[in-house]
PDB file of N, CA and C in Angstrom:
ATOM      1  N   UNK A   1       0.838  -1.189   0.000  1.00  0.00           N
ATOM      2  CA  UNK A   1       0.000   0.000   0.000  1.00  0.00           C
ATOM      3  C   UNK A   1       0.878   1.246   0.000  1.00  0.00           C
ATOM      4  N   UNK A   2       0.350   2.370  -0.317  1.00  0.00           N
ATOM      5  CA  UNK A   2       1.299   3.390  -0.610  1.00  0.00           C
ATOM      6  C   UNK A   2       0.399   4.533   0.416  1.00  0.00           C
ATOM      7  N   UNK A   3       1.573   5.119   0.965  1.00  0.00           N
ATOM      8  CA  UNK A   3       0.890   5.971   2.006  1.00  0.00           C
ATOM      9  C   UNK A   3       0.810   7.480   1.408  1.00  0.00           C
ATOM     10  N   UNK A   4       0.689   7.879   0.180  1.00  0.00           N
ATOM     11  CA  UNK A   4       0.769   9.020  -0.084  1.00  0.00           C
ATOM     12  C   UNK A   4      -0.942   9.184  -0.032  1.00  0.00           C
ATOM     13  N   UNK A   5      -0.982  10.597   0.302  1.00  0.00           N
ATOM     14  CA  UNK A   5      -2.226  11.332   0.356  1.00  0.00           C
ATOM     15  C   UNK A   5      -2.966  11.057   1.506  1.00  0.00           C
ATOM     16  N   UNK A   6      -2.094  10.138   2.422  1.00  0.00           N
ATOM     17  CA  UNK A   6      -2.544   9.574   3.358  1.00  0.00           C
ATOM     18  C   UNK A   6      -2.578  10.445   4.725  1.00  0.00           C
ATOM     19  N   UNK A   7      -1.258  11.421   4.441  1.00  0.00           N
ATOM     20  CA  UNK A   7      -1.323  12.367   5.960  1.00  0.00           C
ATOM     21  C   UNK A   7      -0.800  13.849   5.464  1.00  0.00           C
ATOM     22  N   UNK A   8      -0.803  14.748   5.947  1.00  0.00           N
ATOM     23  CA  UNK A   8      -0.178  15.896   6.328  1.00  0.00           C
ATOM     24  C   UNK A   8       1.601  15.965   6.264  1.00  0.00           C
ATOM     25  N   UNK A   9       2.454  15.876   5.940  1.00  0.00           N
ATOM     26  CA  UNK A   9       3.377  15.880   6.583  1.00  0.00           C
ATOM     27  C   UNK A   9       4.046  16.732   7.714  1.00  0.00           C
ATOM     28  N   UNK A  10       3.253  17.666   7.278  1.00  0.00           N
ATOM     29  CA  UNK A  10       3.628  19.099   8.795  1.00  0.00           C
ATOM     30  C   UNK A  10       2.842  19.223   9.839  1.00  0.00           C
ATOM     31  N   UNK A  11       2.507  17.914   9.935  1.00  0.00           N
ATOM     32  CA  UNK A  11       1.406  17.849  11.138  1.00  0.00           C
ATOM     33  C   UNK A  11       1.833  16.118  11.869  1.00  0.00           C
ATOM     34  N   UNK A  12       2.606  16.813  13.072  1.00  0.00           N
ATOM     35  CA  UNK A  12       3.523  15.867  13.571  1.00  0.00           C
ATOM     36  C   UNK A  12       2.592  14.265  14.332  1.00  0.00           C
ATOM     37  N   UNK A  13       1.241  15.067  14.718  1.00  0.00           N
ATOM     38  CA  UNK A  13       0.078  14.335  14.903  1.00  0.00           C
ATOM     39  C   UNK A  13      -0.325  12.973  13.897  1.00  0.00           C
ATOM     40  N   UNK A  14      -0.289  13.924  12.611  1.00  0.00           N
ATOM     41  CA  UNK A  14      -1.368  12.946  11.579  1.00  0.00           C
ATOM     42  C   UNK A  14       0.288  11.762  11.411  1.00  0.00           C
ATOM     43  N   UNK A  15       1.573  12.398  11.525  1.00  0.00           N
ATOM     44  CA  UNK A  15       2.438  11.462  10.881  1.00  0.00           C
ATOM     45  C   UNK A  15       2.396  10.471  12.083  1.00  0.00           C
ATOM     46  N   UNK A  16       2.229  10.635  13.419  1.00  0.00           N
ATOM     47  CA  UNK A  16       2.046   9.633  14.416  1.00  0.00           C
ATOM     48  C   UNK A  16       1.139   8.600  14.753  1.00  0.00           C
ATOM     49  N   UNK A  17       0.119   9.087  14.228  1.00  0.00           N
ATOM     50  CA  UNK A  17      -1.397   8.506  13.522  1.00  0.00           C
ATOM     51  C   UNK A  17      -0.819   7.721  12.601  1.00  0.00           C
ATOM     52  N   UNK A  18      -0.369   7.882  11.568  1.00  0.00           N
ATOM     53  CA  UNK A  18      -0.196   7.056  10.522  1.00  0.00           C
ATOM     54  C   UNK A  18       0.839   5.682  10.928  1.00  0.00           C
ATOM     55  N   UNK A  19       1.931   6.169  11.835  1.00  0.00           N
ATOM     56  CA  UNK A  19       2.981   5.309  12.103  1.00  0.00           C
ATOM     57  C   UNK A  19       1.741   4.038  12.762  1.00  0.00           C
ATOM     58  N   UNK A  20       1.162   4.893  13.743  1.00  0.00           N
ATOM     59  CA  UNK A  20       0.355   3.788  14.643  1.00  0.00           C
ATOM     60  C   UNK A  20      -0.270   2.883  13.841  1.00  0.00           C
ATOM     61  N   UNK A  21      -1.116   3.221  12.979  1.00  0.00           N
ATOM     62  CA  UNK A  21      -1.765   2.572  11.928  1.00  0.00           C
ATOM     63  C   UNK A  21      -1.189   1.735  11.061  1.00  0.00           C
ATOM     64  N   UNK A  22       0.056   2.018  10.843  1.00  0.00           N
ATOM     65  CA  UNK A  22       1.057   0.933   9.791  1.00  0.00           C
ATOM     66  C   UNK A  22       1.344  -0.065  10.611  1.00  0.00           C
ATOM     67  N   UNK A  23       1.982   0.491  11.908  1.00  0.00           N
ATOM     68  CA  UNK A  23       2.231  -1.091  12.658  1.00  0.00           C
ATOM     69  C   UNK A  23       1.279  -1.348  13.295  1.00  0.00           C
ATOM     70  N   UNK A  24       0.150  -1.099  13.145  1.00  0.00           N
ATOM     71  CA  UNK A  24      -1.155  -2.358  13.491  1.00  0.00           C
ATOM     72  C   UNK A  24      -1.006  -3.102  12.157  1.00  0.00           C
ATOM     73  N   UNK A  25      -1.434  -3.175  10.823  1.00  0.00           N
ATOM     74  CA  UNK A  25      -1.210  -3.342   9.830  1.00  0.00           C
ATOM     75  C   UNK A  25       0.124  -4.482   9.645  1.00  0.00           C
ATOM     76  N   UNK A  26       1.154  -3.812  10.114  1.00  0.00           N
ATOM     77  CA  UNK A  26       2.182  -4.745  10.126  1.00  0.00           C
ATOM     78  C   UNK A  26       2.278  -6.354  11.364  1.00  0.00           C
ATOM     79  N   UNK A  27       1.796  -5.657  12.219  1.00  0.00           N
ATOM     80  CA  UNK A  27       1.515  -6.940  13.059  1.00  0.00           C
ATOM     81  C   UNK A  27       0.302  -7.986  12.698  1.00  0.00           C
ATOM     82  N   UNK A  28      -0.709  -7.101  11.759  1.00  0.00           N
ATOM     83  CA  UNK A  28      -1.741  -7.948  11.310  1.00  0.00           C
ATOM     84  C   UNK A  28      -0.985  -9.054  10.247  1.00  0.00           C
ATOM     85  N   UNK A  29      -0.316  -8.088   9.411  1.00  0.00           N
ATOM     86  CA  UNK A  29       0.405  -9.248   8.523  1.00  0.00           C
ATOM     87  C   UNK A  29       1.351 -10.331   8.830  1.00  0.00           C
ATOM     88  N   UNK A  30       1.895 -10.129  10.085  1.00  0.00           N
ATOM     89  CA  UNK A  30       2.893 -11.113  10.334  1.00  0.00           C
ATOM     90  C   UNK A  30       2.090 -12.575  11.122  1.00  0.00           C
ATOM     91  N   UNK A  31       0.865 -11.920  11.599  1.00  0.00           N
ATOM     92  CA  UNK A  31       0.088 -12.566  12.656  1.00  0.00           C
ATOM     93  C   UNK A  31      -0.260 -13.634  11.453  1.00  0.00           C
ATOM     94  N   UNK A  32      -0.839 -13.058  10.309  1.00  0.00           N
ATOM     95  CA  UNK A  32      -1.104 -14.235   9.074  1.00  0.00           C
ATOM     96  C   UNK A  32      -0.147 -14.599   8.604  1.00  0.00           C
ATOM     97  N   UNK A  33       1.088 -14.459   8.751  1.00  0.00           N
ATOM     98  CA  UNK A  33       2.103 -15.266   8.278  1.00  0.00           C
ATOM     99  C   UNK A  33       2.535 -14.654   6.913  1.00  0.00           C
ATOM    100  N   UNK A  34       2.199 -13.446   6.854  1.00  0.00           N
ATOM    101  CA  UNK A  34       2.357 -12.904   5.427  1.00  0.00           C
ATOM    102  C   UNK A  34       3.827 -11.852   5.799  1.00  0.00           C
ATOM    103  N   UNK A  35       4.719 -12.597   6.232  1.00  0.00           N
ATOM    104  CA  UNK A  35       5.926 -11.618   6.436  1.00  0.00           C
ATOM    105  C   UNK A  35       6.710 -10.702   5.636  1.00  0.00           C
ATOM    106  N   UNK A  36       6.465 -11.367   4.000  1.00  0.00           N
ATOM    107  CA  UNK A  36       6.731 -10.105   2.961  1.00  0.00           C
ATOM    108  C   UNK A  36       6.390  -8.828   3.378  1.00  0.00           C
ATOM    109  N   UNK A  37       4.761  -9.134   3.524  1.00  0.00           N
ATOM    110  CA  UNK A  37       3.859  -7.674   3.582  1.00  0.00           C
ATOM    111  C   UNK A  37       4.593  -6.784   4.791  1.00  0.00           C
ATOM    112  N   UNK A  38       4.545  -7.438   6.058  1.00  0.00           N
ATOM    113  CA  UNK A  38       4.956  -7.012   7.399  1.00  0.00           C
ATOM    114  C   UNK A  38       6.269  -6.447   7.111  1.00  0.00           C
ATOM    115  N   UNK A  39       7.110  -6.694   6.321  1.00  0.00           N
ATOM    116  CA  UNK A  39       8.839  -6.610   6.141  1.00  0.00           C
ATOM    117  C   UNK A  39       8.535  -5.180   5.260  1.00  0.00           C
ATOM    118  N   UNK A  40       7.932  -4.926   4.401  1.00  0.00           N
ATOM    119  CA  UNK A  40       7.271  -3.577   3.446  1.00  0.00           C
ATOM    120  C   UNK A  40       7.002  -2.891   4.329  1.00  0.00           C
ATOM    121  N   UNK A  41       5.689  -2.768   5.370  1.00  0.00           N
ATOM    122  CA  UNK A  41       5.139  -2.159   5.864  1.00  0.00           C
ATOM    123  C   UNK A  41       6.286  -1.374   6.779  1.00  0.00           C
ATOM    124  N   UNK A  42       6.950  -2.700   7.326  1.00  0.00           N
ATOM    125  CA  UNK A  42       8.412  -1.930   8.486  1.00  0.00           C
ATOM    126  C   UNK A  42       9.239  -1.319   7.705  1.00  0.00           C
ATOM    127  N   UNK A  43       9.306  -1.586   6.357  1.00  0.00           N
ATOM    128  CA  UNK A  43      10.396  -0.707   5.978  1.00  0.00           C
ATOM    129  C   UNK A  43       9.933   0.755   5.857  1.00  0.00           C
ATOM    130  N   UNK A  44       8.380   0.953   5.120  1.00  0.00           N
ATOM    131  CA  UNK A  44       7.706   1.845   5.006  1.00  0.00           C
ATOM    132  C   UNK A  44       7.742   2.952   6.357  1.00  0.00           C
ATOM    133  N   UNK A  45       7.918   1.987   7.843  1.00  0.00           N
ATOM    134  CA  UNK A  45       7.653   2.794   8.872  1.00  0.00           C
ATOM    135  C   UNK A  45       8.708   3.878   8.848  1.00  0.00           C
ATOM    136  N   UNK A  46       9.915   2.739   8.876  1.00  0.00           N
ATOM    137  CA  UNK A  46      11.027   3.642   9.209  1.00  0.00           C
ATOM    138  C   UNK A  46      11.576   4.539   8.112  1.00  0.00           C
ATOM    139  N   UNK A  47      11.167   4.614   6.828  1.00  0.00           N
ATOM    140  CA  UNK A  47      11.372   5.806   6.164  1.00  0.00           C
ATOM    141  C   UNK A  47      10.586   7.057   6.802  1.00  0.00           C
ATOM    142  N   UNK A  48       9.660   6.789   6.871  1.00  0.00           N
ATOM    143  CA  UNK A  48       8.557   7.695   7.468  1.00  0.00           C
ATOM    144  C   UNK A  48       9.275   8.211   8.494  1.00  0.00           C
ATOM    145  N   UNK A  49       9.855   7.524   9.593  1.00  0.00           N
ATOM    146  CA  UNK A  49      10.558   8.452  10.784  1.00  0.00           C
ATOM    147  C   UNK A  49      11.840   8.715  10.243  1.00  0.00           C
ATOM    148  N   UNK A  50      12.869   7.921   9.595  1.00  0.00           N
ATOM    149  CA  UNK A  50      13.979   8.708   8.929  1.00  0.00           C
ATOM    150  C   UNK A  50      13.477   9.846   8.672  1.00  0.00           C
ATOM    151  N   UNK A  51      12.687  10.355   8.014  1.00  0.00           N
ATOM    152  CA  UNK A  51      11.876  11.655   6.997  1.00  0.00           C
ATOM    153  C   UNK A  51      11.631  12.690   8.067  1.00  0.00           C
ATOM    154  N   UNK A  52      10.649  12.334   8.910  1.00  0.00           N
ATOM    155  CA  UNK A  52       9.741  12.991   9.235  1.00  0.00           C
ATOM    156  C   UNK A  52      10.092  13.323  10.766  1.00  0.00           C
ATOM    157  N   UNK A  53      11.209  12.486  11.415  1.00  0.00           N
ATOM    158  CA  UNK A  53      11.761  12.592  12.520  1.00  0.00           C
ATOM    159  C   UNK A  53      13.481  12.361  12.979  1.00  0.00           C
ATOM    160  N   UNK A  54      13.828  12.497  11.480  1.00  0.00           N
ATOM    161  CA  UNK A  54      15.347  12.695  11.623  1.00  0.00           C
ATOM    162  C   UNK A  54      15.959  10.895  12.632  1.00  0.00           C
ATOM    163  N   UNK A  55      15.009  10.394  12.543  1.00  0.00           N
ATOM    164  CA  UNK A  55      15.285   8.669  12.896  1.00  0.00           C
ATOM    165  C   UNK A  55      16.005   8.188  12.347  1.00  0.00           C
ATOM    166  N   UNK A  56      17.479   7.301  12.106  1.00  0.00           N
ATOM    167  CA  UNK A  56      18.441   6.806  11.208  1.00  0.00           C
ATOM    168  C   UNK A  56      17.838   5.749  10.801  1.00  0.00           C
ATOM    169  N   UNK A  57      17.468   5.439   9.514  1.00  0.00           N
ATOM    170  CA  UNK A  57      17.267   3.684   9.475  1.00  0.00           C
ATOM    171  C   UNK A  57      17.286   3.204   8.321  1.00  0.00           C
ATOM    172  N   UNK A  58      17.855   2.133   8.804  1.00  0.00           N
ATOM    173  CA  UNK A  58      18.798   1.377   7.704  1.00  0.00           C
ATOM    174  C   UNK A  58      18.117  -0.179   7.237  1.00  0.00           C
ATOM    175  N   UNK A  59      17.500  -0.240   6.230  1.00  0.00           N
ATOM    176  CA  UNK A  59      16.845  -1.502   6.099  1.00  0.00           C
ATOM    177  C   UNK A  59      17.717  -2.771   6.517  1.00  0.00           C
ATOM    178  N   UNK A  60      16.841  -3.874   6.925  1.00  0.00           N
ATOM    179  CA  UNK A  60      17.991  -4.956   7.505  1.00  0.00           C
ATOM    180  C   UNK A  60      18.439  -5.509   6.573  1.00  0.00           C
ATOM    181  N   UNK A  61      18.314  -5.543   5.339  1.00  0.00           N
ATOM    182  CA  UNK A  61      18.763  -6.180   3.993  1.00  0.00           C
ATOM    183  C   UNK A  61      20.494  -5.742   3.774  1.00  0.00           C
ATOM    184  N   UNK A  62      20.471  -4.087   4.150  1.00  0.00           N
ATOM    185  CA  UNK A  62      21.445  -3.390   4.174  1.00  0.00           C
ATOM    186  C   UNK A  62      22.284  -3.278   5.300  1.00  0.00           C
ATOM    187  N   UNK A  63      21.915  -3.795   6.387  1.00  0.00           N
ATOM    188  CA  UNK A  63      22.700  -3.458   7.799  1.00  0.00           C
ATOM    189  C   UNK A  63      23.728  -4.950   7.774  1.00  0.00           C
ATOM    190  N   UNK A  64      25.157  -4.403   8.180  1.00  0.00           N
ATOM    191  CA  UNK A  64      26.796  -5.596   8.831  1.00  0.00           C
ATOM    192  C   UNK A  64      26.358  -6.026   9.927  1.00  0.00           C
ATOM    193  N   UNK A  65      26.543  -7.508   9.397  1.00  0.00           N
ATOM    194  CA  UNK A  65      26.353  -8.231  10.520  1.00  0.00           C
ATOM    195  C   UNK A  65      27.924  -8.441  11.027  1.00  0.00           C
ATOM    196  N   UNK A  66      27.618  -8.325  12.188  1.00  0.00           N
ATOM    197  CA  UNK A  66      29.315  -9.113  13.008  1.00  0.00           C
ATOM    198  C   UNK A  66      29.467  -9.927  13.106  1.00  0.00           C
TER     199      UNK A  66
END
């Protein structure tokens, strides 16, 4: 799903609203076993706070393992 048109971005509210709403969404999908979807949705989150809250995040596809 694509979250455009979905919030405000200068409205620190609606972007917190939205986070909440993705990870319900994301826990719904993992709960069905649909972990693709859930793995999208989390990546989706954390752009959203990279963006919108200066949050660092680094997809796990991309993160060194030790």
């Amino acid at each position: 799903k694509s979250i455009k048109g979905k919030f405000n971005p200068d409205d620190p509210n609606q972007i917190s609203k939205l986070i909440e709403t993705l990870e319900i969404e994301m826990f719904e999908a993992a709960k069905d076993l649909n972990f693709e979807e859930a793995a999208k949705i989390r990546d989706e989150i954390g752009l959203i706070k990279e963006f919108n809250f200066g949050i660092n995040y680094i997809e796990p596809t991309k993160r060194i393992s030790n």
